[in-house]
Protein backbone atom coordinates (compact mmCIF):
# COMPACT_ATOMS: atom_id res chain seq x y z
CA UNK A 1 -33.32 -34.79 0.05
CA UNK A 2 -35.16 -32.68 2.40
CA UNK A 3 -38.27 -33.74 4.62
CA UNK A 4 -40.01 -31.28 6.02
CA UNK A 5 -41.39 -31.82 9.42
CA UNK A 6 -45.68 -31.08 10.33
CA UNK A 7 -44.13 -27.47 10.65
CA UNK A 8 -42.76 -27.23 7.69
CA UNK A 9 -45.59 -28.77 4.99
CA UNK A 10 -48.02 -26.40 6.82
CA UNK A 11 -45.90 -23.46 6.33
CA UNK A 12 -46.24 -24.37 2.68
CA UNK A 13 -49.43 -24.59 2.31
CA UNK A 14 -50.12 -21.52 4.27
CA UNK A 15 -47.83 -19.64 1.86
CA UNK A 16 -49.39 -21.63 -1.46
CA UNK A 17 -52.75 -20.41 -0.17
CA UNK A 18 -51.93 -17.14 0.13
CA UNK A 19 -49.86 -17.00 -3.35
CA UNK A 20 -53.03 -18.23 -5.00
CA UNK A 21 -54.67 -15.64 -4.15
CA UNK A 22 -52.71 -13.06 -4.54
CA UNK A 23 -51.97 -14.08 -7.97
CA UNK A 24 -55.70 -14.30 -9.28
CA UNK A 25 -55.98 -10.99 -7.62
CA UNK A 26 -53.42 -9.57 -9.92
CA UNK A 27 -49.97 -11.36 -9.41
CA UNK A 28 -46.94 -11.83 -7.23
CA UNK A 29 -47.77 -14.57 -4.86
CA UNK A 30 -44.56 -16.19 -5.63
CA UNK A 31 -42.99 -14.00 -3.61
CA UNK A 32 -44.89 -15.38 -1.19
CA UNK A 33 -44.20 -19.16 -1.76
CA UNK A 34 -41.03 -19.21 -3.27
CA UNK A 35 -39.20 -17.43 0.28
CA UNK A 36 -40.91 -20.03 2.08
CA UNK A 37 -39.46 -22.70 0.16
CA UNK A 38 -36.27 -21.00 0.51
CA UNK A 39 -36.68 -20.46 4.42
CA UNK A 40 -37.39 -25.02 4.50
CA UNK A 41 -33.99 -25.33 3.29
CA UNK A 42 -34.13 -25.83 -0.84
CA UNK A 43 -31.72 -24.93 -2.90
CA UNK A 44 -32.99 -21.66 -5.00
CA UNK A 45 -33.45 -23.91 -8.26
CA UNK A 46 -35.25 -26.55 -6.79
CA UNK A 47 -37.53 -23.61 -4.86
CA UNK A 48 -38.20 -21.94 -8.12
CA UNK A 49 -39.25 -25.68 -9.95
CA UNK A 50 -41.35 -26.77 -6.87
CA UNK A 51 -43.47 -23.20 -6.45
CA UNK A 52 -44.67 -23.30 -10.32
CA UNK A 53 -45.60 -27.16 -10.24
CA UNK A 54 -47.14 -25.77 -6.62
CA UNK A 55 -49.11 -23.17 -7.67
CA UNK A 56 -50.26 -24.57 -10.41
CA UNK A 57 -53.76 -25.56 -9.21
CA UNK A 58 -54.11 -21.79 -8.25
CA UNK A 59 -54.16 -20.59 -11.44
CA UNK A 60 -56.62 -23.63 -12.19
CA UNK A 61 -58.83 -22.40 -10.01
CA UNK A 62 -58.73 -18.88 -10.89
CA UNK A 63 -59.64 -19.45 -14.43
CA UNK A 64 -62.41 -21.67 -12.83
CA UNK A 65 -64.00 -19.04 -10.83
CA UNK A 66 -63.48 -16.58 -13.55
CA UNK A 67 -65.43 -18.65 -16.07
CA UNK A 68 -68.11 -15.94 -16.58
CA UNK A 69 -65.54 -13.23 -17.43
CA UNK A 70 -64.03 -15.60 -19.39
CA UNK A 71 -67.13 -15.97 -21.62
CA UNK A 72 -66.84 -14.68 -25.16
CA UNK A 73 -62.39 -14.58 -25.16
CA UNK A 74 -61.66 -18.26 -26.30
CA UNK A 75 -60.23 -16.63 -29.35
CA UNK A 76 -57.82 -14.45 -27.01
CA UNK A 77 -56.82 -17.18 -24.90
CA UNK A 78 -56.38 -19.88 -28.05
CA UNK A 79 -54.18 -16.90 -30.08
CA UNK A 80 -52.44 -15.70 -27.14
CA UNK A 81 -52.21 -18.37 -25.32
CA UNK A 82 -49.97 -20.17 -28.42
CA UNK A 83 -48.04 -17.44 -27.85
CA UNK A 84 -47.66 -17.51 -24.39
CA UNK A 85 -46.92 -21.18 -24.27
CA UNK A 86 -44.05 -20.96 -26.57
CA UNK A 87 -42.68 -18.22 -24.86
CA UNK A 88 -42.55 -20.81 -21.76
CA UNK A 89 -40.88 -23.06 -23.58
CA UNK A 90 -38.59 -20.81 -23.77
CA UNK A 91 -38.12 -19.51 -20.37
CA UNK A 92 -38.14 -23.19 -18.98
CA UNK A 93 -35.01 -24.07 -20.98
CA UNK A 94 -33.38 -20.89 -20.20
CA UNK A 95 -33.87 -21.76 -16.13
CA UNK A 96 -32.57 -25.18 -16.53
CA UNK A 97 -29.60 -24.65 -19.13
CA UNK A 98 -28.19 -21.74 -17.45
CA UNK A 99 -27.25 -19.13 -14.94
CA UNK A 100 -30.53 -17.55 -14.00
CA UNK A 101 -28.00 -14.62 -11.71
CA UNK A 102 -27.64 -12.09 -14.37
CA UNK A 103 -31.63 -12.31 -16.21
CA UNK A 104 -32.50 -12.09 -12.18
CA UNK A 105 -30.86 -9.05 -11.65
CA UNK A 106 -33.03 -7.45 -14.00
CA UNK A 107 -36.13 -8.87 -12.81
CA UNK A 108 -37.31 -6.03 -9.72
CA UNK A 109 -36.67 -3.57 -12.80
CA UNK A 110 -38.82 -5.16 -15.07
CA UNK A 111 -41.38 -5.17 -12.51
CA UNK A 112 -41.68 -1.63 -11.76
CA UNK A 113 -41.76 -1.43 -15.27
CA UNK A 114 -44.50 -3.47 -15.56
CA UNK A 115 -46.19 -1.37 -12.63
CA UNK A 116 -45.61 1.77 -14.26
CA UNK A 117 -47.29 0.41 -17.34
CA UNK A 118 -50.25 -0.69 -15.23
CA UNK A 119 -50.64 3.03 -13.95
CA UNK A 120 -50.51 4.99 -17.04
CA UNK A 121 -52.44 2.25 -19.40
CA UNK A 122 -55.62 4.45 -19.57
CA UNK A 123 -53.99 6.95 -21.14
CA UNK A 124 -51.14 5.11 -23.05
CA UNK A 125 -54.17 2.80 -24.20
CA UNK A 126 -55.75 6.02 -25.97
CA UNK A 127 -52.56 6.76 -27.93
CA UNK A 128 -51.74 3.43 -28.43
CA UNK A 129 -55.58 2.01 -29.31
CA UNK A 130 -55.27 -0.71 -32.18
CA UNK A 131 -57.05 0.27 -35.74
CA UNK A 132 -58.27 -3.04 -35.51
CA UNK A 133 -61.63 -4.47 -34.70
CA UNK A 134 -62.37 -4.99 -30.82
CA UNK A 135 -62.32 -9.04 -31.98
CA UNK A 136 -59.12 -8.52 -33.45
CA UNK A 137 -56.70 -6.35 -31.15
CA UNK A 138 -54.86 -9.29 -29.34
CA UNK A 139 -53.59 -10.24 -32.87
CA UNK A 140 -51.33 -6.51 -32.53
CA UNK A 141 -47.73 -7.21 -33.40
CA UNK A 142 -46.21 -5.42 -30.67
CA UNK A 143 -48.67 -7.15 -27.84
CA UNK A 144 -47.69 -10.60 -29.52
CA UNK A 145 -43.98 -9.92 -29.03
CA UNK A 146 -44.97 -8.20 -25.10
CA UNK A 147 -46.93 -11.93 -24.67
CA UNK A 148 -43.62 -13.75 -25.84
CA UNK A 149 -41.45 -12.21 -23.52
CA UNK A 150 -44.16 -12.32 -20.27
CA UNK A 151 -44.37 -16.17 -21.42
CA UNK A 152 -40.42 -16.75 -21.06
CA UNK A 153 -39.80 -14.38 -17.99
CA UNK A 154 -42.84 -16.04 -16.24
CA UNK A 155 -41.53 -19.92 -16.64
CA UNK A 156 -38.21 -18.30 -15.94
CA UNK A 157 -38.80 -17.07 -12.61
CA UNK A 158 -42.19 -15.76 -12.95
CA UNK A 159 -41.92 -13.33 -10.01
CA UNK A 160 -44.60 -10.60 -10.82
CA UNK A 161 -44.80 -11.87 -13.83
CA UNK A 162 -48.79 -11.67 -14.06
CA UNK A 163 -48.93 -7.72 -13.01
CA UNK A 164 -46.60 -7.41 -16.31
CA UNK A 165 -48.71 -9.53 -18.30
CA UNK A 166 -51.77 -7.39 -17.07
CA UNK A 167 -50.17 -4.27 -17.95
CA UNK A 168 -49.22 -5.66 -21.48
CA UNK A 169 -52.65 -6.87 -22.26
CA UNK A 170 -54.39 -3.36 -21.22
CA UNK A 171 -52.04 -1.41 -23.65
CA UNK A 172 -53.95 -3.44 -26.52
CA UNK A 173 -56.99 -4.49 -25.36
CA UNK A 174 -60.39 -2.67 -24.36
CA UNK A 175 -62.22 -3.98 -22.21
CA UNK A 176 -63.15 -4.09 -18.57
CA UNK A 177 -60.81 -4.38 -16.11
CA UNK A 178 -62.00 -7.57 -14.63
CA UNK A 179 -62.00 -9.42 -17.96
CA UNK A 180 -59.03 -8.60 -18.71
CA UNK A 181 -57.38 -9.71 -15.11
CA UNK A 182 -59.49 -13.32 -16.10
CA UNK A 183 -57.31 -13.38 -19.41
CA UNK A 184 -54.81 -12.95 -17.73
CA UNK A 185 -54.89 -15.65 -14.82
CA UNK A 186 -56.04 -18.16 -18.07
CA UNK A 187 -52.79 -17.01 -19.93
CA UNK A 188 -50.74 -17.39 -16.81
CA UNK A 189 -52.37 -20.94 -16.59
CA UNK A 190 -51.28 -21.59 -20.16
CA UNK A 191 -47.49 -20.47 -19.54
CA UNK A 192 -47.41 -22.17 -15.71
CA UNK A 193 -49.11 -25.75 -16.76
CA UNK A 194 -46.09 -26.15 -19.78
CA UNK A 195 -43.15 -24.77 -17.06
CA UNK A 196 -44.64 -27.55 -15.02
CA UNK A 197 -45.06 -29.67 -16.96
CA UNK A 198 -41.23 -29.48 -18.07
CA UNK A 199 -39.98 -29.30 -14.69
CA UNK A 200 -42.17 -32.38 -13.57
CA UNK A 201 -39.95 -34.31 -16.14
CA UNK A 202 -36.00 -32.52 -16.36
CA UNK A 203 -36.10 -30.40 -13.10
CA UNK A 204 -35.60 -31.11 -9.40
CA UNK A 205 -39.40 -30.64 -7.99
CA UNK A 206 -39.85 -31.45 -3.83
CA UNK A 207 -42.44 -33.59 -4.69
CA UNK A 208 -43.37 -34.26 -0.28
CA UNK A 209 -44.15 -30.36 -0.64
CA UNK A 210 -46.10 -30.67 -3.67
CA UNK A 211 -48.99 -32.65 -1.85
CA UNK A 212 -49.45 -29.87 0.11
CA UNK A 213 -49.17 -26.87 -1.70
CA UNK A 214 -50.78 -28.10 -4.36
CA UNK A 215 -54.59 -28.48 -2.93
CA UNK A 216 -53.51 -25.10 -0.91
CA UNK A 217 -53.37 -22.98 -3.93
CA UNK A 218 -56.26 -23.89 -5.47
CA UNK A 219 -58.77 -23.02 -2.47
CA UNK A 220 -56.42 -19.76 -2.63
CA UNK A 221 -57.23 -18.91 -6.69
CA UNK A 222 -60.61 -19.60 -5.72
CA UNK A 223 -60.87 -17.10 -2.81
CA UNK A 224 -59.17 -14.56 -4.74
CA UNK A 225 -61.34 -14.29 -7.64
CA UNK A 226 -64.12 -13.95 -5.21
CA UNK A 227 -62.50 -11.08 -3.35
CA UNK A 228 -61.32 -9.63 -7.19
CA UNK A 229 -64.67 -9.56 -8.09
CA UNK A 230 -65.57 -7.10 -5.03
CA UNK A 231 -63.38 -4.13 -6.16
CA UNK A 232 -64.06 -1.74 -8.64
CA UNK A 233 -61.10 -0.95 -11.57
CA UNK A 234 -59.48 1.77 -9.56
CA UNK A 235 -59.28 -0.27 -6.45
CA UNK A 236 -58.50 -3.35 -8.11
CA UNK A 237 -55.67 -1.45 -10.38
CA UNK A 238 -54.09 -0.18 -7.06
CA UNK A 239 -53.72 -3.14 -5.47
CA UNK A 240 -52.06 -4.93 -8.62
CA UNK A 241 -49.42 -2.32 -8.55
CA UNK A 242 -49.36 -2.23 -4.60
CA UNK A 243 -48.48 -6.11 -5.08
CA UNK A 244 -45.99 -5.60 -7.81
CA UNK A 245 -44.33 -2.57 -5.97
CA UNK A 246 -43.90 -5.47 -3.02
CA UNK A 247 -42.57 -7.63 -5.32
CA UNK A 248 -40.22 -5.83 -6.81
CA UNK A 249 -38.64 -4.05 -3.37
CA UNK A 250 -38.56 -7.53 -1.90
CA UNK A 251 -35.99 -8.56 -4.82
CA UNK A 252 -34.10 -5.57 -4.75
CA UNK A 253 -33.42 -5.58 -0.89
């Protein structure tokens, strides 16, 4: 077992705050965390286990400060958020029953993917825009299945997994920007809190790093939300794909 020194549990929380915020900003802070966990020594599975029971309280806190945008979705988050949550079921059994080497080797592609989705949703939204009522677009079949597989590839590895998720939900969904990026961060708390909650029980977590990261990443979702809130859609779009563009090179190099 390891046991990180001063150095090393402030390291951690340095990196948890920053992944919180980067992740209620758009996503992609566990590229942040999860090398730093790495870089104290932990074997890649029990890095991967330790950063989603870490950041946790980020996404907590996100959804927190994003209460107001969050104000007339509750039927989003409850349909969706089924969805979500039993595509982390999913992804949580697939981490800890087998080799994550060849799902991860697709992962930087998916993300660019993802990106690329981001970029063009105004105009794929258009040609894409749901029949439907406004109150009843995030019941569209093909943004149900899109939900499913976010939900599994986020409790898988989860890397970036919010910019997809953001991209997925704009295909389907009109509305503003910011209220969409608040379903999102309470969708990603959905799919995190079950990964957790299975990996608090079956998977190796550090739990000495936990007490710090923890508390770290939920000042972070905090302070991002607050910083969010500051840029308009275009700015705020760029720097969602500038993060999952990051993400994605990081893995691939």
């Amino acid at each position: 077992m390891i046991n990180p020194d001063t150095a090393g549990l402030t390291l951690a929380a340095g990196a948890a705050l920053v992944a919180g915020a980067v992740n209620a900003i758009g996503g992609g802070g566990t590229l942040v965390s999860f090398p730093a966990l790495l870089f104290l020594g932990y074997p890649p599975l029990t890095a991967n286990v330790t950063n989603t029971v870490g950041l946790l309280p980020g996404y907590a806190g996100g959804s927190l400060a994003y209460r107001e945008e969050l104000a007339g979705q509750s039927a989003r988050v409850r349909y969706l958020g089924v969805v979500s949550g039993a595509g982390a079921v999913l992804g949580a059994l697939l981490l800890t029953r087998t080799a994550p080497a060849a799902f991860s080797a697709v992962v930087p592609w998916l993300i660019l993917v993802a990106c690329a989705l981001l970029l063009v949703q105004p105009a794929l939204a258009t040609v894409l825009a749901s029949p439907r009522p406004e109150r009843e677009q995030h019941r569209a079949p093909l943004l149900v299945l899109g939900q499913l597989f976010a939900g599994t590839y986020g409790a898988f590895f989860g890397a970036g997994f919010s910019v997809m998720m953001l991209g997925i939900l704009g295909l389907f969904i009109r509305d503003d920007l910011q209220r969409l990026n608040a379903l999102k961060g309470a969708l990603s708390l959905i799919v995190t809190a079950i990964a957790a909650l299975y990996f608090a029980v079956f998977g190796p977590v550090a739990w000495t790093v936990i007490a710090v990261m923890a508390p770290a990443s939920l000042a972070g979702g905090v302070a991002g939300v607050a910083l969010a809130r500051r840029l308009n859609a275009t700015v705020l779009r760029a720097i969602i794909v500038a993060f999952g563009l990051a993400v994605a090179v990081r893995l691939l190099v």
